[in-house]
C-alpha atoms as a PDB file:
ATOM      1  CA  UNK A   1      -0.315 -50.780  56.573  1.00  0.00           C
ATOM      2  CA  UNK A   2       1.716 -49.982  53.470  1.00  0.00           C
ATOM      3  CA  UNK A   3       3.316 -53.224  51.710  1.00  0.00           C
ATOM      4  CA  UNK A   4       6.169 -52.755  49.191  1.00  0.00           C
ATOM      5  CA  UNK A   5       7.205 -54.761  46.189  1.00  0.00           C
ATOM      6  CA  UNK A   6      10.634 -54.238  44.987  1.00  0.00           C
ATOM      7  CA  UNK A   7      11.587 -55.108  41.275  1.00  0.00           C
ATOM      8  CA  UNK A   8      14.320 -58.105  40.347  1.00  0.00           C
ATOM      9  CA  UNK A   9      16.481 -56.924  37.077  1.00  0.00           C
ATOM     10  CA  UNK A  10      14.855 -60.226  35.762  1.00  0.00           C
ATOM     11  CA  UNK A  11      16.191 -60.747  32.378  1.00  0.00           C
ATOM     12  CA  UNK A  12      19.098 -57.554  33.094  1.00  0.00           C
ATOM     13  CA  UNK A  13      16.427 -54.942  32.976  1.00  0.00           C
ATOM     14  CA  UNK A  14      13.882 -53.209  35.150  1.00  0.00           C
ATOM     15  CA  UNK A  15       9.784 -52.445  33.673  1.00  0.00           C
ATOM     16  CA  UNK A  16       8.984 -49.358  35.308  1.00  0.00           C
ATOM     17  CA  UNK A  17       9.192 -48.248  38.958  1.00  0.00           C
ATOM     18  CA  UNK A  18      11.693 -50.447  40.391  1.00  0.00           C
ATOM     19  CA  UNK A  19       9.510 -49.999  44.273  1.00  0.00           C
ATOM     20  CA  UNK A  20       5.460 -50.109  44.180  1.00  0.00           C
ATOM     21  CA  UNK A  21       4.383 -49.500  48.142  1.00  0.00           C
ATOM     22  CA  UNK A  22       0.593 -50.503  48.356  1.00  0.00           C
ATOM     23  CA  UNK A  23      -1.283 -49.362  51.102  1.00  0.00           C
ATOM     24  CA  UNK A  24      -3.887 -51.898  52.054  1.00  0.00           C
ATOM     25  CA  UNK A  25      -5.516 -53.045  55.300  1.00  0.00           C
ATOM     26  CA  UNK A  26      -4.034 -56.414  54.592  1.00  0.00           C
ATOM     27  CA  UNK A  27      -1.046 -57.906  52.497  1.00  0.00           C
ATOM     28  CA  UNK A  28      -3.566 -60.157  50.799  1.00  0.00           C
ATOM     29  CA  UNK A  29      -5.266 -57.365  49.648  1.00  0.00           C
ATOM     30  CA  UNK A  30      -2.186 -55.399  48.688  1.00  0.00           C
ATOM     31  CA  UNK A  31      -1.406 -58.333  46.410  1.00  0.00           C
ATOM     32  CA  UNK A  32      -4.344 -58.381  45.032  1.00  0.00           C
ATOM     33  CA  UNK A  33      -4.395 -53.963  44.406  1.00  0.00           C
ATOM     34  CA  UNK A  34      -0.824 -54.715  43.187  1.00  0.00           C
ATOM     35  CA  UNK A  35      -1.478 -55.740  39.744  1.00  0.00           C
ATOM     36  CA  UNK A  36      -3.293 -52.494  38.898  1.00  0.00           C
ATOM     37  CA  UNK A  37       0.184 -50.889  38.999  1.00  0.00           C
ATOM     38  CA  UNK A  38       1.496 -53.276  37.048  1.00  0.00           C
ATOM     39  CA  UNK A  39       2.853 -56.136  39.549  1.00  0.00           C
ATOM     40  CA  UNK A  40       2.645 -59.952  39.001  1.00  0.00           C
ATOM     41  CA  UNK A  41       3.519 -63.164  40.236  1.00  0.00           C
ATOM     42  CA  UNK A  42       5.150 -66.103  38.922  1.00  0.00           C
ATOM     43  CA  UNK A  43       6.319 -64.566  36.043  1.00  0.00           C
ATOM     44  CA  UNK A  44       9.395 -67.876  35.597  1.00  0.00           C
ATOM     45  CA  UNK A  45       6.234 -69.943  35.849  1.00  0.00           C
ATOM     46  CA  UNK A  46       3.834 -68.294  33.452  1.00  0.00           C
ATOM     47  CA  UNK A  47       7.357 -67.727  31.153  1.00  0.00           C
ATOM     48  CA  UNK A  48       7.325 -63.910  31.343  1.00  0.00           C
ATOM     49  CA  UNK A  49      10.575 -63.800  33.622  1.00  0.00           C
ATOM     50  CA  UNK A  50      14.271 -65.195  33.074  1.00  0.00           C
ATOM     51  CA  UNK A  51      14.507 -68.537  34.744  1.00  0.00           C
ATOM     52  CA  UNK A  52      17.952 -68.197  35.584  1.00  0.00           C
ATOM     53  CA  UNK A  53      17.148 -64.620  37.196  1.00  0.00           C
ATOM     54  CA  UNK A  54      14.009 -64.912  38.893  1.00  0.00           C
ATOM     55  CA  UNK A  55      10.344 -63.428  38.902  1.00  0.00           C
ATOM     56  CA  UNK A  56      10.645 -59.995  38.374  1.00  0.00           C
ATOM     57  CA  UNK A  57       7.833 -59.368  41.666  1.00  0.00           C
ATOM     58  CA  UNK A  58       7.504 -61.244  44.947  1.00  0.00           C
ATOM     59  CA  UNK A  59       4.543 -61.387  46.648  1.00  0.00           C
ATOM     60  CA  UNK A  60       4.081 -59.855  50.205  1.00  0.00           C
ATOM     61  CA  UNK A  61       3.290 -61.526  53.385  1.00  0.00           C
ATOM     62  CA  UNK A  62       1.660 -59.556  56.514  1.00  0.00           C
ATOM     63  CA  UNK A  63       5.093 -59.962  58.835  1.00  0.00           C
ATOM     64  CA  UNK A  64       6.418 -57.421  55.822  1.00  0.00           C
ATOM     65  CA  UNK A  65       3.978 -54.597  56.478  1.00  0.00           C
ATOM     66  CA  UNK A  66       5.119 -51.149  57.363  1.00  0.00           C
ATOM     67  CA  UNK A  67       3.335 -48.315  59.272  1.00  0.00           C
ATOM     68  CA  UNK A  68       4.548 -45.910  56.872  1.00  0.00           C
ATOM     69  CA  UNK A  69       5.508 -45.927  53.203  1.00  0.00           C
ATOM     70  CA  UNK A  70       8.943 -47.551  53.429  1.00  0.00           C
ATOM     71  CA  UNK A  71      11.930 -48.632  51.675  1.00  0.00           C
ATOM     72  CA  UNK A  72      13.202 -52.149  53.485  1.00  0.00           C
ATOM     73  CA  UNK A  73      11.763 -51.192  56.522  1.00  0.00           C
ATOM     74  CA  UNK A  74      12.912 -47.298  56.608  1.00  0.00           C
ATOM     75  CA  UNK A  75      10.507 -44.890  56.153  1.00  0.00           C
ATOM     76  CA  UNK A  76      11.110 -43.275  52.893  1.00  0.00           C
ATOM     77  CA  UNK A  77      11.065 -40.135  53.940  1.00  0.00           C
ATOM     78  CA  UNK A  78      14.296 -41.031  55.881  1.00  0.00           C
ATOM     79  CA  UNK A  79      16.027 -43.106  53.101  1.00  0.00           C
ATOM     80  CA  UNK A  80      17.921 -40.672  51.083  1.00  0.00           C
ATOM     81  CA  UNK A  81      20.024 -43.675  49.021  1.00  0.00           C
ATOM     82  CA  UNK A  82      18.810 -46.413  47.453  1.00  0.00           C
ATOM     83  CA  UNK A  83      22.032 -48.344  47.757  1.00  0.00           C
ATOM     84  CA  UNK A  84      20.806 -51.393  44.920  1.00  0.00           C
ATOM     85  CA  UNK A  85      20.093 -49.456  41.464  1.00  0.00           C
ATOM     86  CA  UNK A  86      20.777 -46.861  39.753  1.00  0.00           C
ATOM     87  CA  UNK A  87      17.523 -45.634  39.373  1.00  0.00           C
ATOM     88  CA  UNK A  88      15.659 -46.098  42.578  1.00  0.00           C
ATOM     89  CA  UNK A  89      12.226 -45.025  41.689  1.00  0.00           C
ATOM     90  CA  UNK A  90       8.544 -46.151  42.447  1.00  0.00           C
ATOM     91  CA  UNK A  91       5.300 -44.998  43.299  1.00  0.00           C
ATOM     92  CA  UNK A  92       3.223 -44.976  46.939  1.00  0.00           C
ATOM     93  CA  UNK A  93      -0.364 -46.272  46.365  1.00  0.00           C
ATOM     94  CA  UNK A  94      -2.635 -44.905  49.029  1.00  0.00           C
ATOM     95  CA  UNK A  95      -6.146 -46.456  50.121  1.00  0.00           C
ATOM     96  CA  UNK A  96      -7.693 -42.964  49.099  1.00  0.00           C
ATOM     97  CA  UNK A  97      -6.685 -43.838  45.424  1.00  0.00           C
ATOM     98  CA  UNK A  98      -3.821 -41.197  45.463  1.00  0.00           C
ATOM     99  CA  UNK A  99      -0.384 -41.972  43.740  1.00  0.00           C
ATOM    100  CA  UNK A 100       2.805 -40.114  44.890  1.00  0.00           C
ATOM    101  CA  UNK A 101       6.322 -40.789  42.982  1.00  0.00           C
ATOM    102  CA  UNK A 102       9.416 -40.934  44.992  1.00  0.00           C
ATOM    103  CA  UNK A 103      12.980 -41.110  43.575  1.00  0.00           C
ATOM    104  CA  UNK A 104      15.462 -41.885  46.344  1.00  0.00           C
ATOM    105  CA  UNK A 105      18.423 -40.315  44.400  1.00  0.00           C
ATOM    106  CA  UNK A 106      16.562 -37.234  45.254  1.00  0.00           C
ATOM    107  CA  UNK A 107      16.329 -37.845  48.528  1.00  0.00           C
ATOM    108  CA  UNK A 108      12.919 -39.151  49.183  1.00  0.00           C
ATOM    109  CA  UNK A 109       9.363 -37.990  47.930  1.00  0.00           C
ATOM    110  CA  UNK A 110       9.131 -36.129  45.165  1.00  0.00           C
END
């Protein structure tokens, strides 16, 4: 299953890609694989975040897991607009320890 983790503008800016997609047999375990690309949790209560904006990550529950990389639910290779930002970037994590950059305002994977 592939999990994604979508970046809050916490504090009015963005900290590299602005999508990680993890692909993990569990979301547990894409949690935990999360924070090698630079994810983390409960960044208002550790005082890394904005508390008026929000942690900048979220974790991921199982119910949120996608059969393919995807982008809310639609496979990135169909979402050509990332309707949120202005940069819609991020990076697909596969099991096999491959990383593959997508840009969205380029129509899908790059």
């Amino acid at each position: 299953m592939f999990y994604s983790y979508h970046q809050n503008n916490t504090g009015g800016s963005f900290v590299g890609p602005q999508c990680v997609i993890i692909e993990a047999e569990t979301a547990k375990e894409a949690n935990i694989l999360s924070s090698k690309a630079g994810v983390y949790f409960d960044g208002v209560l550790n005082g890394i975040d904005c508390s008026c904006c929000g942690d900048r990550w979220y974790r991921t529950y199982d119910y949120t897991g996608d059969n393919v990389p995807s982008f809310c639910h639609v496979p990135i290779s169909e979402a050509t607009t990332y309707y949120q930002w202005t940069e819609p970037t991020g990076i697909i994590y596969y099991l096999d320890g491959t990383k593959e950059p997508f840009d969205l305002n380029k129509e899908g994977l790059t």
